[in-house]
Protein backbone atom coordinates (compact mmCIF):
# COMPACT_ATOMS: atom_id res chain seq x y z
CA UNK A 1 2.18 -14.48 -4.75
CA UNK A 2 1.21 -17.62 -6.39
CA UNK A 3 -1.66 -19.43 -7.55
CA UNK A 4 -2.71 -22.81 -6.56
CA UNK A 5 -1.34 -23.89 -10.25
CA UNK A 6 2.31 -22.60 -9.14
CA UNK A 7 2.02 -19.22 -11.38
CA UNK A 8 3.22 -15.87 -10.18
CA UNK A 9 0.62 -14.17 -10.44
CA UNK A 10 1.69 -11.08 -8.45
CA UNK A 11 4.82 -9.51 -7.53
CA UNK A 12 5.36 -6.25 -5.26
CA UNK A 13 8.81 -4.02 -4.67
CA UNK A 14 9.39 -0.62 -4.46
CA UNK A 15 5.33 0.05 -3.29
CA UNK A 16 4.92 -0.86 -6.54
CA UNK A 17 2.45 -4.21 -7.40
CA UNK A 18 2.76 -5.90 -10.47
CA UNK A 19 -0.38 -8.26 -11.48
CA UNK A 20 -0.11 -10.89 -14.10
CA UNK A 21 -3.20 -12.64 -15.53
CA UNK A 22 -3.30 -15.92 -17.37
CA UNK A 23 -5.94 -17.97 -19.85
CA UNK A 24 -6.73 -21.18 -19.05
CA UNK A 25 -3.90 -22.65 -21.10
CA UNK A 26 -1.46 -20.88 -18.46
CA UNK A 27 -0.38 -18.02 -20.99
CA UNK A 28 0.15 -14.64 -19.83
CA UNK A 29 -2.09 -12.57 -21.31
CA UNK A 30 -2.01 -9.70 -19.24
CA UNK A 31 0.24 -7.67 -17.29
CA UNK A 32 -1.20 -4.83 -14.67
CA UNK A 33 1.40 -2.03 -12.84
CA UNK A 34 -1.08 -1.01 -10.06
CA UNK A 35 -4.91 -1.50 -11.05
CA UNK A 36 -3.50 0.42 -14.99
CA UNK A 37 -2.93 -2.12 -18.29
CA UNK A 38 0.91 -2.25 -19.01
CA UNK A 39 0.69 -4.92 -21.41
CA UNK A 40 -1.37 -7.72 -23.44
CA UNK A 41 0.09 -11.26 -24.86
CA UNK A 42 -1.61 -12.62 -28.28
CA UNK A 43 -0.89 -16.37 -28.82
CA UNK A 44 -1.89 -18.90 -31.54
CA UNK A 45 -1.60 -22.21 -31.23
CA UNK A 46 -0.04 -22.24 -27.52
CA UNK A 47 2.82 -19.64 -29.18
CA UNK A 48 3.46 -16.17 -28.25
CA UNK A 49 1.98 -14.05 -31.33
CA UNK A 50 2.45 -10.99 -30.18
CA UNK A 51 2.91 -8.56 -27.48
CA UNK A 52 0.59 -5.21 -27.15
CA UNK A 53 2.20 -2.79 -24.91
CA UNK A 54 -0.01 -0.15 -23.11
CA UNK A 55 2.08 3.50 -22.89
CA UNK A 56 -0.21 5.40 -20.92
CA UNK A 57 -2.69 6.03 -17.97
CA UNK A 58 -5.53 6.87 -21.21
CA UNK A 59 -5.26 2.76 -22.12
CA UNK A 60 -3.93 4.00 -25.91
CA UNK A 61 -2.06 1.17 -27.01
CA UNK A 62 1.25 1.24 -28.63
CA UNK A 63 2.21 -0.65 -32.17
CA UNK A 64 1.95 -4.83 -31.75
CA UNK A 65 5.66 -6.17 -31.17
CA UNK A 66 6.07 -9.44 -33.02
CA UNK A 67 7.70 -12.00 -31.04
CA UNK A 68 10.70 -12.39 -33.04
CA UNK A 69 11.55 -8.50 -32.64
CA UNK A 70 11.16 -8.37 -28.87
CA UNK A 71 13.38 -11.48 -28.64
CA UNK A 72 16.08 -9.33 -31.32
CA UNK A 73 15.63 -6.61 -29.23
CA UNK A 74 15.81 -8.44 -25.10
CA UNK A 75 18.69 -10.15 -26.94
CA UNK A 76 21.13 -6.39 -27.79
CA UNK A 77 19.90 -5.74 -24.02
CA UNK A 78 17.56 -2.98 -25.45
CA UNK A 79 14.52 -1.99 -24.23
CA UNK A 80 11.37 -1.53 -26.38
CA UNK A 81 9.91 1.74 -26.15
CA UNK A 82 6.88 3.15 -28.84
């Protein structure tokens, strides 16, 4: 599904619906698996800061992933885990 600006702004397969939320700049600042936080986007200046993954149902938030190691990391085809 997409909004009337042409963002995805939710996806379903599986039975399982993803929700993605953006600021007014069009950033993705939040990411939903169901109606539970997987993940929140800091950005500065219109660039990706950092990215705060969520690891479980309780909303306790993992360590911040700087931009520049999630690239490193999506680059060796690793995933990032806490």
């Amino acid at each position: 599904m997409y909004d009337a600006g042409g963002l995805r702004v939710q996806t379903s397969a599986s039975g399982v619906t993803r929700t993605m939320v953006y600021d007014v700049m069009g950033q993705d600042v939040a990411d939903y698996n169901g109606s539970s936080l997987e993940r929140e986007n800091i950005y500065r200046g219109g660039q990706l800061l950092a990215t705060q993954p969520i690891h479980n149902r309780t909303g306790e938030c993992g360590p911040l992933v700087r931009k520049r190691e999630r690239e490193r990391y999506l680059q060796l085809g690793r995933q990032l885990s806490g």
